[in-house]
PDB file of N, CA and C in Angstrom:
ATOM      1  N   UNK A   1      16.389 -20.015 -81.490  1.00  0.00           N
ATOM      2  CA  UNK A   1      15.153 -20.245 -80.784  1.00  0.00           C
ATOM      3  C   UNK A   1      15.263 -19.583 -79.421  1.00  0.00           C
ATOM      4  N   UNK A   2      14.516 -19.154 -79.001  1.00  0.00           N
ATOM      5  CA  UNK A   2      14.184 -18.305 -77.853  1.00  0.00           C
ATOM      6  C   UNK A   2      12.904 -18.818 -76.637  1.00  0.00           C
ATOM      7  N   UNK A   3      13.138 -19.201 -75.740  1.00  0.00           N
ATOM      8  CA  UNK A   3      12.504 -20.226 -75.163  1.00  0.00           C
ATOM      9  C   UNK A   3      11.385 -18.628 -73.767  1.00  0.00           C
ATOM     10  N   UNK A   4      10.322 -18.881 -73.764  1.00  0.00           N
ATOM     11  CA  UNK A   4      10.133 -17.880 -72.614  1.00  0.00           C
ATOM     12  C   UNK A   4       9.045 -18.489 -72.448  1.00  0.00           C
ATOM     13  N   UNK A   5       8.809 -19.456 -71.391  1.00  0.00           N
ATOM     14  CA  UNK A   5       7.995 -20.332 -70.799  1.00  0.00           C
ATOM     15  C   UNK A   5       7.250 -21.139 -71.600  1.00  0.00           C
ATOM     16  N   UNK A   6       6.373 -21.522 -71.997  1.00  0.00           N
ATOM     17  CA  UNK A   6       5.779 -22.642 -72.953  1.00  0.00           C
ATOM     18  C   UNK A   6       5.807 -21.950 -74.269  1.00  0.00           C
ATOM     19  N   UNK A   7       6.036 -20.585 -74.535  1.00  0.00           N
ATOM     20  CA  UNK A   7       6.019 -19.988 -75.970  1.00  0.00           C
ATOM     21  C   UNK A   7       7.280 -20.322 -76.387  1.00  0.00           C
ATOM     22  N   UNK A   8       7.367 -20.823 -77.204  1.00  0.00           N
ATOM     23  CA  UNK A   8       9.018 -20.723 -78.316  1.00  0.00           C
ATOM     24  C   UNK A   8       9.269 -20.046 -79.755  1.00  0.00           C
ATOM     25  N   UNK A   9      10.374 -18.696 -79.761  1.00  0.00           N
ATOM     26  CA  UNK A   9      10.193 -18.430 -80.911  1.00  0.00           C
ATOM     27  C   UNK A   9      11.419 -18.202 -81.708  1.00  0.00           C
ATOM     28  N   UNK A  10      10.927 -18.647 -83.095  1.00  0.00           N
ATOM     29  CA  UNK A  10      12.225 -19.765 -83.615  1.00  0.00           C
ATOM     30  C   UNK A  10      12.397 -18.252 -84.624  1.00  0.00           C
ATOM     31  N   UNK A  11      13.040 -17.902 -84.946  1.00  0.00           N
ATOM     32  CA  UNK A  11      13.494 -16.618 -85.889  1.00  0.00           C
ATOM     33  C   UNK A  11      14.860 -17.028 -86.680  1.00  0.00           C
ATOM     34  N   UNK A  12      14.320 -16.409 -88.349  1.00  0.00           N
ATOM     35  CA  UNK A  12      14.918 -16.935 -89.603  1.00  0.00           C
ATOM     36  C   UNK A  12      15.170 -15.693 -90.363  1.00  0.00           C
ATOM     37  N   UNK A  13      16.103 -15.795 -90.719  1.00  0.00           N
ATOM     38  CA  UNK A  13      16.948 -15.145 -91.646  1.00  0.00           C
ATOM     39  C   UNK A  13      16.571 -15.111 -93.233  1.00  0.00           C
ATOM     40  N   UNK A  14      15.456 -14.148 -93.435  1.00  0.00           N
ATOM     41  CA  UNK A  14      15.113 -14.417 -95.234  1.00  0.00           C
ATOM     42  C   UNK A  14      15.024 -13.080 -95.821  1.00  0.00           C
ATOM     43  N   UNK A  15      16.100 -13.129 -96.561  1.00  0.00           N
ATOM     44  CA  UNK A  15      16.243 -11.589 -97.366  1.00  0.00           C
ATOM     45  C   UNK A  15      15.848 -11.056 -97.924  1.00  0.00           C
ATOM     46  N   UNK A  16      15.215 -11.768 -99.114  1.00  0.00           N
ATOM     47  CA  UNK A  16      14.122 -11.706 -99.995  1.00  0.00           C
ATOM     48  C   UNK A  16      12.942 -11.057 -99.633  1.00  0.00           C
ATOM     49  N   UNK A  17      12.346 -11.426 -97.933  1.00  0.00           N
ATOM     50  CA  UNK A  17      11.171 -10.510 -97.629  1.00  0.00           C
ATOM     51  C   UNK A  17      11.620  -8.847 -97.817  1.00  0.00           C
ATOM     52  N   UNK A  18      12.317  -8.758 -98.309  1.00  0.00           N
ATOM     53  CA  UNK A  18      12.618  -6.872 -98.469  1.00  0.00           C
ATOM     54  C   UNK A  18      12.312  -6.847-100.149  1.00  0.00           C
ATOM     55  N   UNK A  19      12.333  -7.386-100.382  1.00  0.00           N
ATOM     56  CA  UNK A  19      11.965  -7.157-102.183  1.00  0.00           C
ATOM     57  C   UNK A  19      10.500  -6.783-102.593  1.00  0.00           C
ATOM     58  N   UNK A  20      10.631  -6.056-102.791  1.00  0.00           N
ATOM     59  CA  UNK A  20       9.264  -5.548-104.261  1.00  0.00           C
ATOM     60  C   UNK A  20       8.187  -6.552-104.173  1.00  0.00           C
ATOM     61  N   UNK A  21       6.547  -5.920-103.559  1.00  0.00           N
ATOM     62  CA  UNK A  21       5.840  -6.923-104.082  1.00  0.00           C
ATOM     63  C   UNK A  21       5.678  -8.030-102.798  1.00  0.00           C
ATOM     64  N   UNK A  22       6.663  -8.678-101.410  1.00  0.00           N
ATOM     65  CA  UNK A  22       6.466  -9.324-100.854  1.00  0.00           C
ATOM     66  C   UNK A  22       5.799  -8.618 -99.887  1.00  0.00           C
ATOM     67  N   UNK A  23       4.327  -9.353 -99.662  1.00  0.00           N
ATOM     68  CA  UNK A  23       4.016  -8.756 -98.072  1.00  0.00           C
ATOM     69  C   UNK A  23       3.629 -10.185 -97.546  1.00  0.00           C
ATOM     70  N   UNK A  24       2.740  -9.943 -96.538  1.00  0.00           N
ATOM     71  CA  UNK A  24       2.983 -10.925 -95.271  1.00  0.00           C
ATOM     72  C   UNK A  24       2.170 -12.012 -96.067  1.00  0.00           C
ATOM     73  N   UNK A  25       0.884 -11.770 -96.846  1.00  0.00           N
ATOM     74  CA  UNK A  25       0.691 -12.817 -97.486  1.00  0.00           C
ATOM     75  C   UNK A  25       1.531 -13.839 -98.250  1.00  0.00           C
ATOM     76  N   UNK A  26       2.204 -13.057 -99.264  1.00  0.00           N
ATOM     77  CA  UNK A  26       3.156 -13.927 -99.683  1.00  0.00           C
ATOM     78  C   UNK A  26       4.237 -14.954 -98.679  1.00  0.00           C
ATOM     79  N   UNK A  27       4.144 -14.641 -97.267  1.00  0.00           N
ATOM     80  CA  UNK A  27       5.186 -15.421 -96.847  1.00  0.00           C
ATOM     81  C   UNK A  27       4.315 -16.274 -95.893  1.00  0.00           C
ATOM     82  N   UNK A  28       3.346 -16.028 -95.272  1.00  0.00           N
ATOM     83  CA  UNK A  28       2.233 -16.789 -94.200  1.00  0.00           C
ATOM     84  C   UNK A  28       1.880 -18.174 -94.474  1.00  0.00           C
ATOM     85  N   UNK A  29       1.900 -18.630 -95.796  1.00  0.00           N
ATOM     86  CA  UNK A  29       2.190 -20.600 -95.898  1.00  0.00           C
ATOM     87  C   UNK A  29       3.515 -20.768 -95.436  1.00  0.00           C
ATOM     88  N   UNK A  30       4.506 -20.211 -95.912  1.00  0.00           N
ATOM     89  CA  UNK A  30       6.148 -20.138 -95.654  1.00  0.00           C
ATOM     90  C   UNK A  30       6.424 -20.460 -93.712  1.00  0.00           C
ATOM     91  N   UNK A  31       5.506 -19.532 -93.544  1.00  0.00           N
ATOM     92  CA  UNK A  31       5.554 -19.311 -91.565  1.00  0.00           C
ATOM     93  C   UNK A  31       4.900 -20.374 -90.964  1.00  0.00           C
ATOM     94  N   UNK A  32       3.810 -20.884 -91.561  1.00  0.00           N
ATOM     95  CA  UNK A  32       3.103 -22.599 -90.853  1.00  0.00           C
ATOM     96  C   UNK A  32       3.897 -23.462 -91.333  1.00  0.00           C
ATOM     97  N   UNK A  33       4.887 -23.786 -92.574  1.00  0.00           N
ATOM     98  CA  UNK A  33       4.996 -24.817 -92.998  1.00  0.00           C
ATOM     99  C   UNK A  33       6.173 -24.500 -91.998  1.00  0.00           C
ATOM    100  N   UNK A  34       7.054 -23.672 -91.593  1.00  0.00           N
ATOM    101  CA  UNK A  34       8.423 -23.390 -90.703  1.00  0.00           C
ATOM    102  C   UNK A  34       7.846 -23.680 -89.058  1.00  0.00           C
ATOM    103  N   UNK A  35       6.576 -23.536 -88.917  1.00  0.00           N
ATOM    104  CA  UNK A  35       6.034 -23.847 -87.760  1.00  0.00           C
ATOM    105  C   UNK A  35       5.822 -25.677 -87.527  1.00  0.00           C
ATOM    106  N   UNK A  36       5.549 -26.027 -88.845  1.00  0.00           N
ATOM    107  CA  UNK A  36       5.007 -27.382 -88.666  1.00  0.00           C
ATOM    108  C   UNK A  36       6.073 -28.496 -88.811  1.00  0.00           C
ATOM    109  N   UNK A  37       7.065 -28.053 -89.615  1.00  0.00           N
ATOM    110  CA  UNK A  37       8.293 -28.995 -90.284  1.00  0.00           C
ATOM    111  C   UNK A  37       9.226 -28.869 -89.899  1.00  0.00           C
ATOM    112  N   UNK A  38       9.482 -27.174 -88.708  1.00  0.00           N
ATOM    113  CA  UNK A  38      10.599 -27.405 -88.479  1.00  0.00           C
ATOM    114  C   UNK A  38      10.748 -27.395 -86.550  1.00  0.00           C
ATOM    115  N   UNK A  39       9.754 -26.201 -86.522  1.00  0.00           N
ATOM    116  CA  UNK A  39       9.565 -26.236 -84.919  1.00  0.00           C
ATOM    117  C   UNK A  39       8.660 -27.174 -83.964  1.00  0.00           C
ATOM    118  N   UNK A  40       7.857 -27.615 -84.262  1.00  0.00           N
ATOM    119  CA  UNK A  40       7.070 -28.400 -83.855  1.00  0.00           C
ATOM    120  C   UNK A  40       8.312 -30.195 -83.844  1.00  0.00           C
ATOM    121  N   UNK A  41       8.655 -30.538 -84.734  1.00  0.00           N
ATOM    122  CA  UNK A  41       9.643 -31.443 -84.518  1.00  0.00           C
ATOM    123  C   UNK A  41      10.752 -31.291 -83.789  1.00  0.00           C
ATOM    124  N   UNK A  42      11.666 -30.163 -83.671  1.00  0.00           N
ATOM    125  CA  UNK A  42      12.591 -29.812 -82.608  1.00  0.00           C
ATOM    126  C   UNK A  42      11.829 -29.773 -81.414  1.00  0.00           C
ATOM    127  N   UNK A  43      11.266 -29.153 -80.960  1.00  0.00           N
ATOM    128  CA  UNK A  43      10.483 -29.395 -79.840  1.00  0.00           C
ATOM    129  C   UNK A  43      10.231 -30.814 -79.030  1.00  0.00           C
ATOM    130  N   UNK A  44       9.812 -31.378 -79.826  1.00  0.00           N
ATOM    131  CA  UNK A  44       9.208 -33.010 -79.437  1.00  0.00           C
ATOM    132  C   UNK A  44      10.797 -33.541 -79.623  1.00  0.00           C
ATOM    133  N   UNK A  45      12.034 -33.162 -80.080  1.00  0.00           N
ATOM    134  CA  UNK A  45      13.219 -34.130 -79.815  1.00  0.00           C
ATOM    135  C   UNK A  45      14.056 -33.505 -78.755  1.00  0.00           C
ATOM    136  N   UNK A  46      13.576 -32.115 -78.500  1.00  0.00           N
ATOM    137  CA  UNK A  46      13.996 -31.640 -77.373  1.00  0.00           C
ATOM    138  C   UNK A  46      13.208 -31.792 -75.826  1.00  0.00           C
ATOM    139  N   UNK A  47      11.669 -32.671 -76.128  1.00  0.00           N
ATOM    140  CA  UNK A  47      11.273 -32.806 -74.988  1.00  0.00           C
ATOM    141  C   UNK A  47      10.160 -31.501 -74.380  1.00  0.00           C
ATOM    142  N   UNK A  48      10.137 -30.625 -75.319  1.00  0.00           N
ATOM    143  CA  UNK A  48       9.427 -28.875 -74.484  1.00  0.00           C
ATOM    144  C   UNK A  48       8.299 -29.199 -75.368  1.00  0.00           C
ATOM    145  N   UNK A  49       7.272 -29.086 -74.031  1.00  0.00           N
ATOM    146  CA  UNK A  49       6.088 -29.328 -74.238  1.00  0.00           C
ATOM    147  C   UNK A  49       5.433 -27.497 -74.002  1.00  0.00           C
ATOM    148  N   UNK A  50       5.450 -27.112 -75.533  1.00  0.00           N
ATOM    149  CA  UNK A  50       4.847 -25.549 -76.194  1.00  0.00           C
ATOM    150  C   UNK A  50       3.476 -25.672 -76.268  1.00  0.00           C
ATOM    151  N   UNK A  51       3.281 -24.495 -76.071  1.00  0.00           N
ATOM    152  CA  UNK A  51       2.003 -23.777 -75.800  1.00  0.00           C
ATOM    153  C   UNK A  51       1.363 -23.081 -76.950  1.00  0.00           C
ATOM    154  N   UNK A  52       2.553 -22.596 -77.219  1.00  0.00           N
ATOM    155  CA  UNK A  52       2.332 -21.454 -78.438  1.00  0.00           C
ATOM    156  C   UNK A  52       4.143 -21.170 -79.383  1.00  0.00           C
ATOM    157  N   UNK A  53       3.915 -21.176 -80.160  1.00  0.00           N
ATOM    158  CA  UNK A  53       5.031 -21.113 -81.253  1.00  0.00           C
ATOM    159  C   UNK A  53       5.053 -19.898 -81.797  1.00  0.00           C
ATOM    160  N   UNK A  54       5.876 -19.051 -81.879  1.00  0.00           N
ATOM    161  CA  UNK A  54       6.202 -17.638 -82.744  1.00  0.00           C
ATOM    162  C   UNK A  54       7.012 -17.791 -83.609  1.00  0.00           C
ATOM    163  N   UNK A  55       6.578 -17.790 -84.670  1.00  0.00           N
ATOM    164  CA  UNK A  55       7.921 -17.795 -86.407  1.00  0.00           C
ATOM    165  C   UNK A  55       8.158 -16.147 -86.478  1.00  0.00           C
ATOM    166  N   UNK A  56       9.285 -15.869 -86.845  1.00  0.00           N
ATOM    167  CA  UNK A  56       9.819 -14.578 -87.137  1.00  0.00           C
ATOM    168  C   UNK A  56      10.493 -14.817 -89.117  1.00  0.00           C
ATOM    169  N   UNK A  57      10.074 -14.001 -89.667  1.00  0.00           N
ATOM    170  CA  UNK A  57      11.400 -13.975 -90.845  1.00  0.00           C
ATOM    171  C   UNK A  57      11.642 -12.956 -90.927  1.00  0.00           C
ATOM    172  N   UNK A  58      13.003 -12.309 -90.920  1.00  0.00           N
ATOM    173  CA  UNK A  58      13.844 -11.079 -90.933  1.00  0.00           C
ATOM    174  C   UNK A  58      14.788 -10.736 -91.868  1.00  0.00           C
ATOM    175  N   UNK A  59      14.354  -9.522 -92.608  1.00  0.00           N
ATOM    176  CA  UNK A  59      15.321  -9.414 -93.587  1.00  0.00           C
ATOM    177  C   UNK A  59      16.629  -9.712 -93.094  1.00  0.00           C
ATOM    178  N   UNK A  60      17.378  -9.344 -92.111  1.00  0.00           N
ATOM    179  CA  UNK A  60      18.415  -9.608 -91.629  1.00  0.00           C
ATOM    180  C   UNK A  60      18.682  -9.440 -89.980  1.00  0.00           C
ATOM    181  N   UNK A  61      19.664 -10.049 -89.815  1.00  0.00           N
ATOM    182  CA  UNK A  61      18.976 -10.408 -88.358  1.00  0.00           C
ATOM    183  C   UNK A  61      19.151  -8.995 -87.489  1.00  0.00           C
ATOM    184  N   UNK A  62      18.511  -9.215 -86.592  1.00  0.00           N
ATOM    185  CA  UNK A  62      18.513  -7.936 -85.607  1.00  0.00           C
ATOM    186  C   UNK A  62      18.245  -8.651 -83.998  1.00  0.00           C
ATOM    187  N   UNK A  63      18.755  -7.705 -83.070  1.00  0.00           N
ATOM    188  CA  UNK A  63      18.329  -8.474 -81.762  1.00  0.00           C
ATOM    189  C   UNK A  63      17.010  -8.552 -81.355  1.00  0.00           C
ATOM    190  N   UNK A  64      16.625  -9.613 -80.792  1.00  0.00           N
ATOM    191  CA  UNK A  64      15.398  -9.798 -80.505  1.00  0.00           C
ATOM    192  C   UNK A  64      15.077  -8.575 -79.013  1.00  0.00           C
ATOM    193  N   UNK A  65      13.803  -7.476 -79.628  1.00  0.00           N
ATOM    194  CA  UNK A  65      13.053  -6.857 -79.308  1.00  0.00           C
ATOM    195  C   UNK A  65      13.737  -5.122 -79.123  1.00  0.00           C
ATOM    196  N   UNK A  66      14.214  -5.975 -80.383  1.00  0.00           N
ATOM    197  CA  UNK A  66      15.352  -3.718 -80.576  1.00  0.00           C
ATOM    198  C   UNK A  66      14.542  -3.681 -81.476  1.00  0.00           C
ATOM    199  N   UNK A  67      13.817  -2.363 -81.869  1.00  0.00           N
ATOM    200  CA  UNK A  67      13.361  -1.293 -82.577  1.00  0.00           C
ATOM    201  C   UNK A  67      14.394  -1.110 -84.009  1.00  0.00           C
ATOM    202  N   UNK A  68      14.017  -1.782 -85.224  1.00  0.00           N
ATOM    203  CA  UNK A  68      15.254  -1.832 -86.083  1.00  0.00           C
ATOM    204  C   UNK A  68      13.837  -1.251 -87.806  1.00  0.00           C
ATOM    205  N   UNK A  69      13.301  -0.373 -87.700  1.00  0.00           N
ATOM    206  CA  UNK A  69      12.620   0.152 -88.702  1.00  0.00           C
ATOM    207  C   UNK A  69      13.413   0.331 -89.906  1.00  0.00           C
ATOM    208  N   UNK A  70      14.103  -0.158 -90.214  1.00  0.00           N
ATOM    209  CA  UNK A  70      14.968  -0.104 -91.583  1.00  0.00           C
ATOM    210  C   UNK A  70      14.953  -1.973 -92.088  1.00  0.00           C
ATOM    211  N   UNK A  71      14.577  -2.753 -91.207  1.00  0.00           N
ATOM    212  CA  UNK A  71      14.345  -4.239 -91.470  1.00  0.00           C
ATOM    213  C   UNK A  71      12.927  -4.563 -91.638  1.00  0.00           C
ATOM    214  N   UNK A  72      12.540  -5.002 -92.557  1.00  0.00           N
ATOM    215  CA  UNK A  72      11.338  -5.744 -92.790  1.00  0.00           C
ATOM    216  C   UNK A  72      11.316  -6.755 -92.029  1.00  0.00           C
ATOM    217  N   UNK A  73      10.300  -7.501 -91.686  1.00  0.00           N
ATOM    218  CA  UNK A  73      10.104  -8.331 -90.548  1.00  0.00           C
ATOM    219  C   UNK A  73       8.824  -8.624 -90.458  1.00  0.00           C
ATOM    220  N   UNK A  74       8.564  -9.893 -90.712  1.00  0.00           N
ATOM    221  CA  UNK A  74       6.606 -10.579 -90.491  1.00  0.00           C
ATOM    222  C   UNK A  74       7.023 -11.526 -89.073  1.00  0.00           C
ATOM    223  N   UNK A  75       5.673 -11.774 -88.387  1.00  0.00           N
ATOM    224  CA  UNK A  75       6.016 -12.749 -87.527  1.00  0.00           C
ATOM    225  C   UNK A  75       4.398 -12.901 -87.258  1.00  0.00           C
ATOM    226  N   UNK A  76       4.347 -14.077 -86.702  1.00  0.00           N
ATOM    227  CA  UNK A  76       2.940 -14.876 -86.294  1.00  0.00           C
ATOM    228  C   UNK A  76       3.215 -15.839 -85.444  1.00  0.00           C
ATOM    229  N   UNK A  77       2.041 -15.875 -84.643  1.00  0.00           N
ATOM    230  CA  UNK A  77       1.928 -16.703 -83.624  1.00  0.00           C
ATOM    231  C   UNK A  77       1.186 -18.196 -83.991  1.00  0.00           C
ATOM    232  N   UNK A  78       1.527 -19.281 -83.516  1.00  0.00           N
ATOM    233  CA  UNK A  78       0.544 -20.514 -83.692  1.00  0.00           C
ATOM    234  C   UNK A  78       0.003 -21.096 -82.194  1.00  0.00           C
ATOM    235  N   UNK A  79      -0.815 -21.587 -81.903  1.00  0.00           N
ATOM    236  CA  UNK A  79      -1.162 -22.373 -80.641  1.00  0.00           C
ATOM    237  C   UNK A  79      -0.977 -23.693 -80.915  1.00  0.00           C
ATOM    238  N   UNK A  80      -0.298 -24.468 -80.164  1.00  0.00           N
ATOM    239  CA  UNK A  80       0.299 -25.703 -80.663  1.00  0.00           C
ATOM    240  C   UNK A  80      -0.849 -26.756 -79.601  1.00  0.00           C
ATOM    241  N   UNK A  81      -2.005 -27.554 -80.414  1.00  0.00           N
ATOM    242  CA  UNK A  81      -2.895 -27.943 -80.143  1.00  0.00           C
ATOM    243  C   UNK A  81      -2.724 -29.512 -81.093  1.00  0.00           C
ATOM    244  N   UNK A  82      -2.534 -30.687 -80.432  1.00  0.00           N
ATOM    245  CA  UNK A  82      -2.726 -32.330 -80.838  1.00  0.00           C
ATOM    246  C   UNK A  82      -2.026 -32.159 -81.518  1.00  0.00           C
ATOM    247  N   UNK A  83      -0.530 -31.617 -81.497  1.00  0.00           N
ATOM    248  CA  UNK A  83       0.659 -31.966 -82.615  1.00  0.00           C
ATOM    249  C   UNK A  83       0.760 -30.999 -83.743  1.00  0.00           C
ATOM    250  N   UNK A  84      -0.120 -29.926 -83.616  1.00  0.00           N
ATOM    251  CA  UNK A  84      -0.479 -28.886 -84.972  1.00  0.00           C
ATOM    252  C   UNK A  84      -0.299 -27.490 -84.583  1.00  0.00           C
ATOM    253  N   UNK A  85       0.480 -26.983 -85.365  1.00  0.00           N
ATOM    254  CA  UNK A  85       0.311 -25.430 -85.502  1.00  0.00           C
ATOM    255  C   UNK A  85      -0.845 -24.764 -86.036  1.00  0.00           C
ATOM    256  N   UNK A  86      -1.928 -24.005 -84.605  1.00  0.00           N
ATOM    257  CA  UNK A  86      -2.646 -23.046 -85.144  1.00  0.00           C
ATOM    258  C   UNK A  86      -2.977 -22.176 -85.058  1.00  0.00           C
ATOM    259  N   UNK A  87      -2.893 -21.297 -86.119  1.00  0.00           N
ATOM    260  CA  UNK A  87      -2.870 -19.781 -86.150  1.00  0.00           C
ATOM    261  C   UNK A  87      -3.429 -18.727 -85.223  1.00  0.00           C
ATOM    262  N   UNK A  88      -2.967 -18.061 -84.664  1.00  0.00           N
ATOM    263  CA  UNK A  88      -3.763 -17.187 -84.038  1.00  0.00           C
ATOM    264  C   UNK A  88      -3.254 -16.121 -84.283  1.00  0.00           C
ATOM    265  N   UNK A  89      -4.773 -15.102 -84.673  1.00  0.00           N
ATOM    266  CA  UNK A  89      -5.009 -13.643 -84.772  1.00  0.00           C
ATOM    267  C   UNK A  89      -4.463 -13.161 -83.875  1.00  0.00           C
ATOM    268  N   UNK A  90      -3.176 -11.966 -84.215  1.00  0.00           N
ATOM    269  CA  UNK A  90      -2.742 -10.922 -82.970  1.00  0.00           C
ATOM    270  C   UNK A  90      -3.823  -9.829 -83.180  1.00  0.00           C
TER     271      UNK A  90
END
């Protein structure tokens, strides 16, 4: 997790997004339910009162904000509004 003022963004390791056939649709329930079940509860036991939530899934990991065009990689933003992750259009 990566903390940069009320945004927090939690980035996951899923390999599978490189396979045949997966695009961002296929994984975008995957990214709210990781927004809602997993970050949104760490948060509230850690006390950080978020603004906005960023899910990352990465074929494999890479440093956050290197240029790595050989990794597949989806990510989305949520606005964290009355306890809920919600989506917002980049």
């Amino acid at each position: 997790m990566l903390e940069e003022g009320t945004t927090y963004r939690f980035r996951y390791i899923a390999p599978a997004i490189a396979e045949e056939g997966v695009d961002f649709l296929a994984v975008a329930g995957d990214m709210e339910a990781l927004c809602t079940t997993q970050a949104l509860p760490y948060l509230a036991r850690q006390g950080h009162d978020a603004e906005r939530v960023v899910i990352t899934l990465m074929q494999e990991p890479v440093d956050f904000g290197v240029m790595s065009p050989g990794v597949t990689q989806f990510f989305e933003s949520y606005e964290v509004r009355e306890g809920r992750c919600i989506w917002e259009a980049f």
